[in-house]
PDB file of N, CA and C in Angstrom:
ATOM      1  N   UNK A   1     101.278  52.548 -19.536  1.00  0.00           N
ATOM      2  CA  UNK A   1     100.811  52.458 -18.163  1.00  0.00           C
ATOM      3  C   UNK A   1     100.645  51.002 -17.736  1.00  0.00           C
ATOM      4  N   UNK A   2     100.008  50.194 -18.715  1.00  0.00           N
ATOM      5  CA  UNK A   2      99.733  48.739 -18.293  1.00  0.00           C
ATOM      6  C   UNK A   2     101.013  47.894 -17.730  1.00  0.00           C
ATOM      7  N   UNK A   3     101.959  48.322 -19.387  1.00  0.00           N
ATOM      8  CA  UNK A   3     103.132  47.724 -18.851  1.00  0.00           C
ATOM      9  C   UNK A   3     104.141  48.095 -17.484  1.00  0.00           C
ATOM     10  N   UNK A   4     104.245  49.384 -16.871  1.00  0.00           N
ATOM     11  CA  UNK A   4     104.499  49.536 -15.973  1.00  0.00           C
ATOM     12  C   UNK A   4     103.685  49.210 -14.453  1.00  0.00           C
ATOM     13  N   UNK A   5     102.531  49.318 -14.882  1.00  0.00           N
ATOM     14  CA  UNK A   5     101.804  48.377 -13.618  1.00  0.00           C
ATOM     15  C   UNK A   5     102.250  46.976 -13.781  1.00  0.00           C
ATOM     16  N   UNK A   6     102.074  46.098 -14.869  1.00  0.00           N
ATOM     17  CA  UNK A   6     102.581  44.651 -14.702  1.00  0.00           C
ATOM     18  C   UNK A   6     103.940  44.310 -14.322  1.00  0.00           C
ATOM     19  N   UNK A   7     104.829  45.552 -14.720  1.00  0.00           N
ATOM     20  CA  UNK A   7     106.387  45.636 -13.662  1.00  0.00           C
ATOM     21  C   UNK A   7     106.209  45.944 -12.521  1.00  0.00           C
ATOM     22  N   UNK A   8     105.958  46.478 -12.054  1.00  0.00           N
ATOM     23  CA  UNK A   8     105.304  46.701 -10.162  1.00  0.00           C
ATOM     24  C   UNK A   8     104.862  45.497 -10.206  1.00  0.00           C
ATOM     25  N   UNK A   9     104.032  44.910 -10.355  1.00  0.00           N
ATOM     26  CA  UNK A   9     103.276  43.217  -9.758  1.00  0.00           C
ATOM     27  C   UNK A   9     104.380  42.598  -9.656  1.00  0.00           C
ATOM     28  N   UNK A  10     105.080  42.456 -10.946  1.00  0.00           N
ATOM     29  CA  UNK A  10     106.189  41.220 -11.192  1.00  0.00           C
ATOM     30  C   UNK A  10     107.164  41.381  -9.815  1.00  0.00           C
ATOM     31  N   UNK A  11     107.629  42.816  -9.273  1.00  0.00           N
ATOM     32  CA  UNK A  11     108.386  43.188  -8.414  1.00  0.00           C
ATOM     33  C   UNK A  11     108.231  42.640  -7.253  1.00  0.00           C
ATOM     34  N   UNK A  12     106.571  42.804  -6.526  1.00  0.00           N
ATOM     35  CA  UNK A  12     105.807  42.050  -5.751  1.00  0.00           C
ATOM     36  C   UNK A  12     105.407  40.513  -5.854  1.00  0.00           C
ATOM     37  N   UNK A  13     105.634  40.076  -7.120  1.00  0.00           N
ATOM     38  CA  UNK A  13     105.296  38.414  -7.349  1.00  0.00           C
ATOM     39  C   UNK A  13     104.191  38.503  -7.138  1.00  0.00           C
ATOM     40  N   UNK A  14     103.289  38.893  -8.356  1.00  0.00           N
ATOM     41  CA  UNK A  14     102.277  38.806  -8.110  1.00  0.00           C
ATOM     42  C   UNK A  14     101.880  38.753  -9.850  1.00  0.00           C
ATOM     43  N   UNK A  15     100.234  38.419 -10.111  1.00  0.00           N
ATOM     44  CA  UNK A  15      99.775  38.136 -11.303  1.00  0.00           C
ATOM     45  C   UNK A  15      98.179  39.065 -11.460  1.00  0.00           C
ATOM     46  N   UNK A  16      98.787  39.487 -12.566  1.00  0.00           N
ATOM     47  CA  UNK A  16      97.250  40.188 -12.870  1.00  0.00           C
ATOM     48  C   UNK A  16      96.283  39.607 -13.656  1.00  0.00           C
ATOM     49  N   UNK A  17      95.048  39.513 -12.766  1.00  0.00           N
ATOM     50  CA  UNK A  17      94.339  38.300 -13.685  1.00  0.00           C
ATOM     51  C   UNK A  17      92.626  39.202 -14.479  1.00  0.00           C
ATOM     52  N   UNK A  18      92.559  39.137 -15.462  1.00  0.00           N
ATOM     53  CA  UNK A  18      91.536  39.719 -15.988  1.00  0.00           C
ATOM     54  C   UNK A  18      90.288  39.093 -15.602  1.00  0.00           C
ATOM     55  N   UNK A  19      89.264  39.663 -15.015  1.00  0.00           N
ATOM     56  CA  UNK A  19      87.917  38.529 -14.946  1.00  0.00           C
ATOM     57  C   UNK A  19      86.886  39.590 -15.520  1.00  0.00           C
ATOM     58  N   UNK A  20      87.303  40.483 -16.281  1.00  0.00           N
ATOM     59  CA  UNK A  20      85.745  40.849 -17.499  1.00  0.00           C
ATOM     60  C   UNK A  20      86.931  41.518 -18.658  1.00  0.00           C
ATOM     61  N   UNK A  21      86.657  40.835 -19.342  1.00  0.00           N
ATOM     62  CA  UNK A  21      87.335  40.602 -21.186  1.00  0.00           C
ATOM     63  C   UNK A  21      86.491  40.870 -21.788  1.00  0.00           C
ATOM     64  N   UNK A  22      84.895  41.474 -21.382  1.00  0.00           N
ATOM     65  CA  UNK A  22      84.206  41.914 -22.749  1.00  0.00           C
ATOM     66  C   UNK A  22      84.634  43.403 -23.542  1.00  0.00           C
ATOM     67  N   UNK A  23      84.370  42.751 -24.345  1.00  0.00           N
ATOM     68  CA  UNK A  23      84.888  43.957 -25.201  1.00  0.00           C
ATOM     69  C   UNK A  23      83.798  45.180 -25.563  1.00  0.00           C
ATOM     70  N   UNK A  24      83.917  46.115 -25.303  1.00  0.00           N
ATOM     71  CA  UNK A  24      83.323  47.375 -25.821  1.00  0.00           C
ATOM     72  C   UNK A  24      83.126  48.260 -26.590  1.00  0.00           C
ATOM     73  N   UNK A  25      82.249  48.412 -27.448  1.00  0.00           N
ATOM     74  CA  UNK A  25      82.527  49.709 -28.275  1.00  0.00           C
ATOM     75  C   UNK A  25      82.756  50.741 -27.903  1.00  0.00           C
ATOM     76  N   UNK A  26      83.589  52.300 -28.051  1.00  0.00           N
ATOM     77  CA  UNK A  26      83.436  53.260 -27.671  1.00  0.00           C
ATOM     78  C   UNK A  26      81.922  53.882 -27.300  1.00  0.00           C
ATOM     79  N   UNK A  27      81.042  53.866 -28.034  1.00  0.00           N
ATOM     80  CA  UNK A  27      79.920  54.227 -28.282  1.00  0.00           C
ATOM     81  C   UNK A  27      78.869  53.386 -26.686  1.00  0.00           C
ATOM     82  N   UNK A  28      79.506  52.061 -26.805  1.00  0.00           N
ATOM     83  CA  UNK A  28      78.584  51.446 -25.403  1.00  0.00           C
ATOM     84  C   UNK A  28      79.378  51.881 -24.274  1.00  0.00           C
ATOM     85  N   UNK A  29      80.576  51.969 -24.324  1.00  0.00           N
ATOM     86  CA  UNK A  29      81.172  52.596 -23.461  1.00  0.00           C
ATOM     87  C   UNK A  29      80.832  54.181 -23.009  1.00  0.00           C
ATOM     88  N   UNK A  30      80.571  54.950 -23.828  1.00  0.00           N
ATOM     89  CA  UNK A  30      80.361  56.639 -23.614  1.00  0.00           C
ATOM     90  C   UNK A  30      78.876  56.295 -22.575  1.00  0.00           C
ATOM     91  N   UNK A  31      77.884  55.882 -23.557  1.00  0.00           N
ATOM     92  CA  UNK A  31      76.312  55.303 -22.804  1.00  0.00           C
ATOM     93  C   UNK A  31      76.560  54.874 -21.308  1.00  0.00           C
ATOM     94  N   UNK A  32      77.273  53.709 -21.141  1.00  0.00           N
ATOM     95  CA  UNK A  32      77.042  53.481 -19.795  1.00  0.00           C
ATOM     96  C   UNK A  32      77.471  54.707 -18.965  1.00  0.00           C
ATOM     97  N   UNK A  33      78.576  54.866 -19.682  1.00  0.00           N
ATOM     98  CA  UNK A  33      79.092  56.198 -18.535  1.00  0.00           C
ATOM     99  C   UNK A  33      78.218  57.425 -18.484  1.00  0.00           C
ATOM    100  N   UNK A  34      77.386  57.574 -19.432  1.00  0.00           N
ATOM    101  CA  UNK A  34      75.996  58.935 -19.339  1.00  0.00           C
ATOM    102  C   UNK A  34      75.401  58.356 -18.668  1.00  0.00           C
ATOM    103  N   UNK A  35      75.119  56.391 -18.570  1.00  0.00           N
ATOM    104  CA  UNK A  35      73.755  56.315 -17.660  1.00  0.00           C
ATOM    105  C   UNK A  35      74.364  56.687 -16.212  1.00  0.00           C
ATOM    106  N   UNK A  36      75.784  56.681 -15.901  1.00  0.00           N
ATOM    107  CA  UNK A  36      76.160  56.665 -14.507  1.00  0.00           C
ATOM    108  C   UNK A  36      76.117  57.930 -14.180  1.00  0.00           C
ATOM    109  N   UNK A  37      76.999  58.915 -15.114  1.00  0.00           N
ATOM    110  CA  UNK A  37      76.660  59.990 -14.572  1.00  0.00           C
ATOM    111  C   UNK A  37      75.007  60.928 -14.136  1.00  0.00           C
ATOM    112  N   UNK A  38      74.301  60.388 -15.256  1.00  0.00           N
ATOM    113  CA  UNK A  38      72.520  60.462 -14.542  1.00  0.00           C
ATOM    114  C   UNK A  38      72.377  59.996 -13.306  1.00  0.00           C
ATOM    115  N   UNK A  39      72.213  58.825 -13.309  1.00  0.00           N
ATOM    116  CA  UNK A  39      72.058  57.883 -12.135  1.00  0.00           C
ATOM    117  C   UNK A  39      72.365  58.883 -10.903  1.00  0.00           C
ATOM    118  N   UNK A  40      73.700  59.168 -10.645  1.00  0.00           N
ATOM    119  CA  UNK A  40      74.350  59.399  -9.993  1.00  0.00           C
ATOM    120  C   UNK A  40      73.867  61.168  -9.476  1.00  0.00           C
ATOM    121  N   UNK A  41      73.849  61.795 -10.372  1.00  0.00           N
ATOM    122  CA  UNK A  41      73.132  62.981 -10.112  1.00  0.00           C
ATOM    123  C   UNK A  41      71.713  63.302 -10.185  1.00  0.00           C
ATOM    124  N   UNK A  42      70.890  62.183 -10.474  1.00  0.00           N
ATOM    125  CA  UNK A  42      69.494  62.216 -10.312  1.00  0.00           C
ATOM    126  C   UNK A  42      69.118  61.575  -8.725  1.00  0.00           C
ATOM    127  N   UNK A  43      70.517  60.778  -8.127  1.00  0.00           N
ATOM    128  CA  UNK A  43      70.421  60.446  -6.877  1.00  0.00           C
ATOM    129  C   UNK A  43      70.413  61.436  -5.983  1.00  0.00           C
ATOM    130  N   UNK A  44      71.434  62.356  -6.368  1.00  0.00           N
ATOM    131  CA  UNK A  44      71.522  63.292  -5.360  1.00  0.00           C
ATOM    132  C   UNK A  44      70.708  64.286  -5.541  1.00  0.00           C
ATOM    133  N   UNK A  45      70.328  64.672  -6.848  1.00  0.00           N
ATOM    134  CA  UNK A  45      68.673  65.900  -6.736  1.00  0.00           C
ATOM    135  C   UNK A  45      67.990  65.434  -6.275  1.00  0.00           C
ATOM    136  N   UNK A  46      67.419  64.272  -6.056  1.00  0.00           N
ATOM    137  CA  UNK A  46      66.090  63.555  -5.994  1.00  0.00           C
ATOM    138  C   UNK A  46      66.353  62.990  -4.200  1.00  0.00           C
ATOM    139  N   UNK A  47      67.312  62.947  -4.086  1.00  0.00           N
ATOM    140  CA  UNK A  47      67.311  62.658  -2.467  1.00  0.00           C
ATOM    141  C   UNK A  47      66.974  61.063  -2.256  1.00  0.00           C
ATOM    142  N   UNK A  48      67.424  60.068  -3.751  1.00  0.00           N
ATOM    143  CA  UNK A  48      67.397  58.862  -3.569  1.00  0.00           C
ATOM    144  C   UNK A  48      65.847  58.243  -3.770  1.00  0.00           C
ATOM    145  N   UNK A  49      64.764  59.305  -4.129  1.00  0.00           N
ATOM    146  CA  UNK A  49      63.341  58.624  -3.624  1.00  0.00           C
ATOM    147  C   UNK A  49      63.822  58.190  -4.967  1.00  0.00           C
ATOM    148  N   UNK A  50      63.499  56.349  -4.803  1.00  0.00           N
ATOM    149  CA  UNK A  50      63.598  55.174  -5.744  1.00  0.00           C
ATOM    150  C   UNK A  50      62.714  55.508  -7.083  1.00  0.00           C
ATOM    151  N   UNK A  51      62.098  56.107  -6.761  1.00  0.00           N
ATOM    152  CA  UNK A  51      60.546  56.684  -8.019  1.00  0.00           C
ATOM    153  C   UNK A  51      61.081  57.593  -9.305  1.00  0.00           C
ATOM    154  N   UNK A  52      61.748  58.605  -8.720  1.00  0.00           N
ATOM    155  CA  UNK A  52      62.191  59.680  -9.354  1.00  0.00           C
ATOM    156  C   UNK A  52      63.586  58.931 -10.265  1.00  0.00           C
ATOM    157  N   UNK A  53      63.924  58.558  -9.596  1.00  0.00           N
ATOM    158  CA  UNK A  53      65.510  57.972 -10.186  1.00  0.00           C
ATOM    159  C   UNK A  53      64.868  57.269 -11.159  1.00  0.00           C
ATOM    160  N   UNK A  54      64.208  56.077 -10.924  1.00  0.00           N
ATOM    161  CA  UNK A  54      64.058  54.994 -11.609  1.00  0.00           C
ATOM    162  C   UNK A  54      63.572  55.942 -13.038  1.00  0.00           C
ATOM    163  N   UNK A  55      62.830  56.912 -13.092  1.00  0.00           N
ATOM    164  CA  UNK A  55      62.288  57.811 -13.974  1.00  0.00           C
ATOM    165  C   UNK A  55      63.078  58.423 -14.848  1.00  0.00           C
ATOM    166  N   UNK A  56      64.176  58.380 -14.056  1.00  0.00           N
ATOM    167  CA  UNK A  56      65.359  59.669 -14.763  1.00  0.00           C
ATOM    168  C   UNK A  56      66.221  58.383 -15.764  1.00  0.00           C
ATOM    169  N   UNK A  57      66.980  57.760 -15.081  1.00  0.00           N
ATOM    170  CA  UNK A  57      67.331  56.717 -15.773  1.00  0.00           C
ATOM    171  C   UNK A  57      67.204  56.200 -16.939  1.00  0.00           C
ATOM    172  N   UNK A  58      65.625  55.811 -16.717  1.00  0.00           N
ATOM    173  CA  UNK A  58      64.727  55.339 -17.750  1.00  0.00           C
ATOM    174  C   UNK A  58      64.522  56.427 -19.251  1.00  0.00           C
ATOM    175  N   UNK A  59      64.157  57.323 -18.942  1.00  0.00           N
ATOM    176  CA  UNK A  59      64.345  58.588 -19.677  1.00  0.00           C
ATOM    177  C   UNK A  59      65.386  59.174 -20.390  1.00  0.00           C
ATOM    178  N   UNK A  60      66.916  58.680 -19.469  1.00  0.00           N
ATOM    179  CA  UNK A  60      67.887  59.201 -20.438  1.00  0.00           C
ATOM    180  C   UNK A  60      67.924  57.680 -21.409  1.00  0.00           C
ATOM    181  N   UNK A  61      68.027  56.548 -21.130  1.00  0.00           N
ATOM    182  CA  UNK A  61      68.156  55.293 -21.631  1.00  0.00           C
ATOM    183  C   UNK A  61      67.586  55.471 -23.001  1.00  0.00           C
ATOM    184  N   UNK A  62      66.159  55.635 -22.902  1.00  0.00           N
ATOM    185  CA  UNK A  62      65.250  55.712 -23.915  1.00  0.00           C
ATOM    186  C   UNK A  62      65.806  57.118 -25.227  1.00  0.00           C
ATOM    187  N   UNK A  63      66.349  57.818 -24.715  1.00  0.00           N
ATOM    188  CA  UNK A  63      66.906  59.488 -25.190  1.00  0.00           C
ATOM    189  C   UNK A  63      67.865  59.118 -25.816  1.00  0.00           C
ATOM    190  N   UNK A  64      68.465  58.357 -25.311  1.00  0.00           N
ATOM    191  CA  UNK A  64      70.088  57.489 -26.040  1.00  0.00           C
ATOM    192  C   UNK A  64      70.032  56.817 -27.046  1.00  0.00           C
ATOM    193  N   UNK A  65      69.225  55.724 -26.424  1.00  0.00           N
ATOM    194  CA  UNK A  65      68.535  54.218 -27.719  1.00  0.00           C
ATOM    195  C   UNK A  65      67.839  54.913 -28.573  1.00  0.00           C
ATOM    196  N   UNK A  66      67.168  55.826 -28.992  1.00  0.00           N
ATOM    197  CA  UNK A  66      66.955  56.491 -30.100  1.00  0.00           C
ATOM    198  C   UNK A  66      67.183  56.491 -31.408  1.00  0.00           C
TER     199      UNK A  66
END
């Protein structure tokens, strides 16, 4: 896939430039994506009140880091 996206650019004259190279473990990678998917659906049960979220968040974080 990469290499065929960097053939499309080249086609366009254009350059793909990386600006976050950190590297990830699978494992920090899976986490962030549980904290988003929380986040994200504790936004919409909760109707955004900043209180509740911040709660939920916090809660799965702590459930994880374990």
């Amino acid at each position: 896939m990469v290499l065929k996206l960097r053939k499309l650019f080249q086609v366009f004259e254009t350059e793909i430039e990386v600006i976050n190279s950190e590297e990830k473990t699978p494992k920090e990678e899976l986490v962030e994506d549980l904290i988003t998917i929380v986040s994200h659906l504790a936004g919409k049960l909760y109707g955004m009140r900043l209180h509740k979220h911040k709660e939920v968040v916090e809660g799965v974080k702590k459930l994880i880091s374990s």
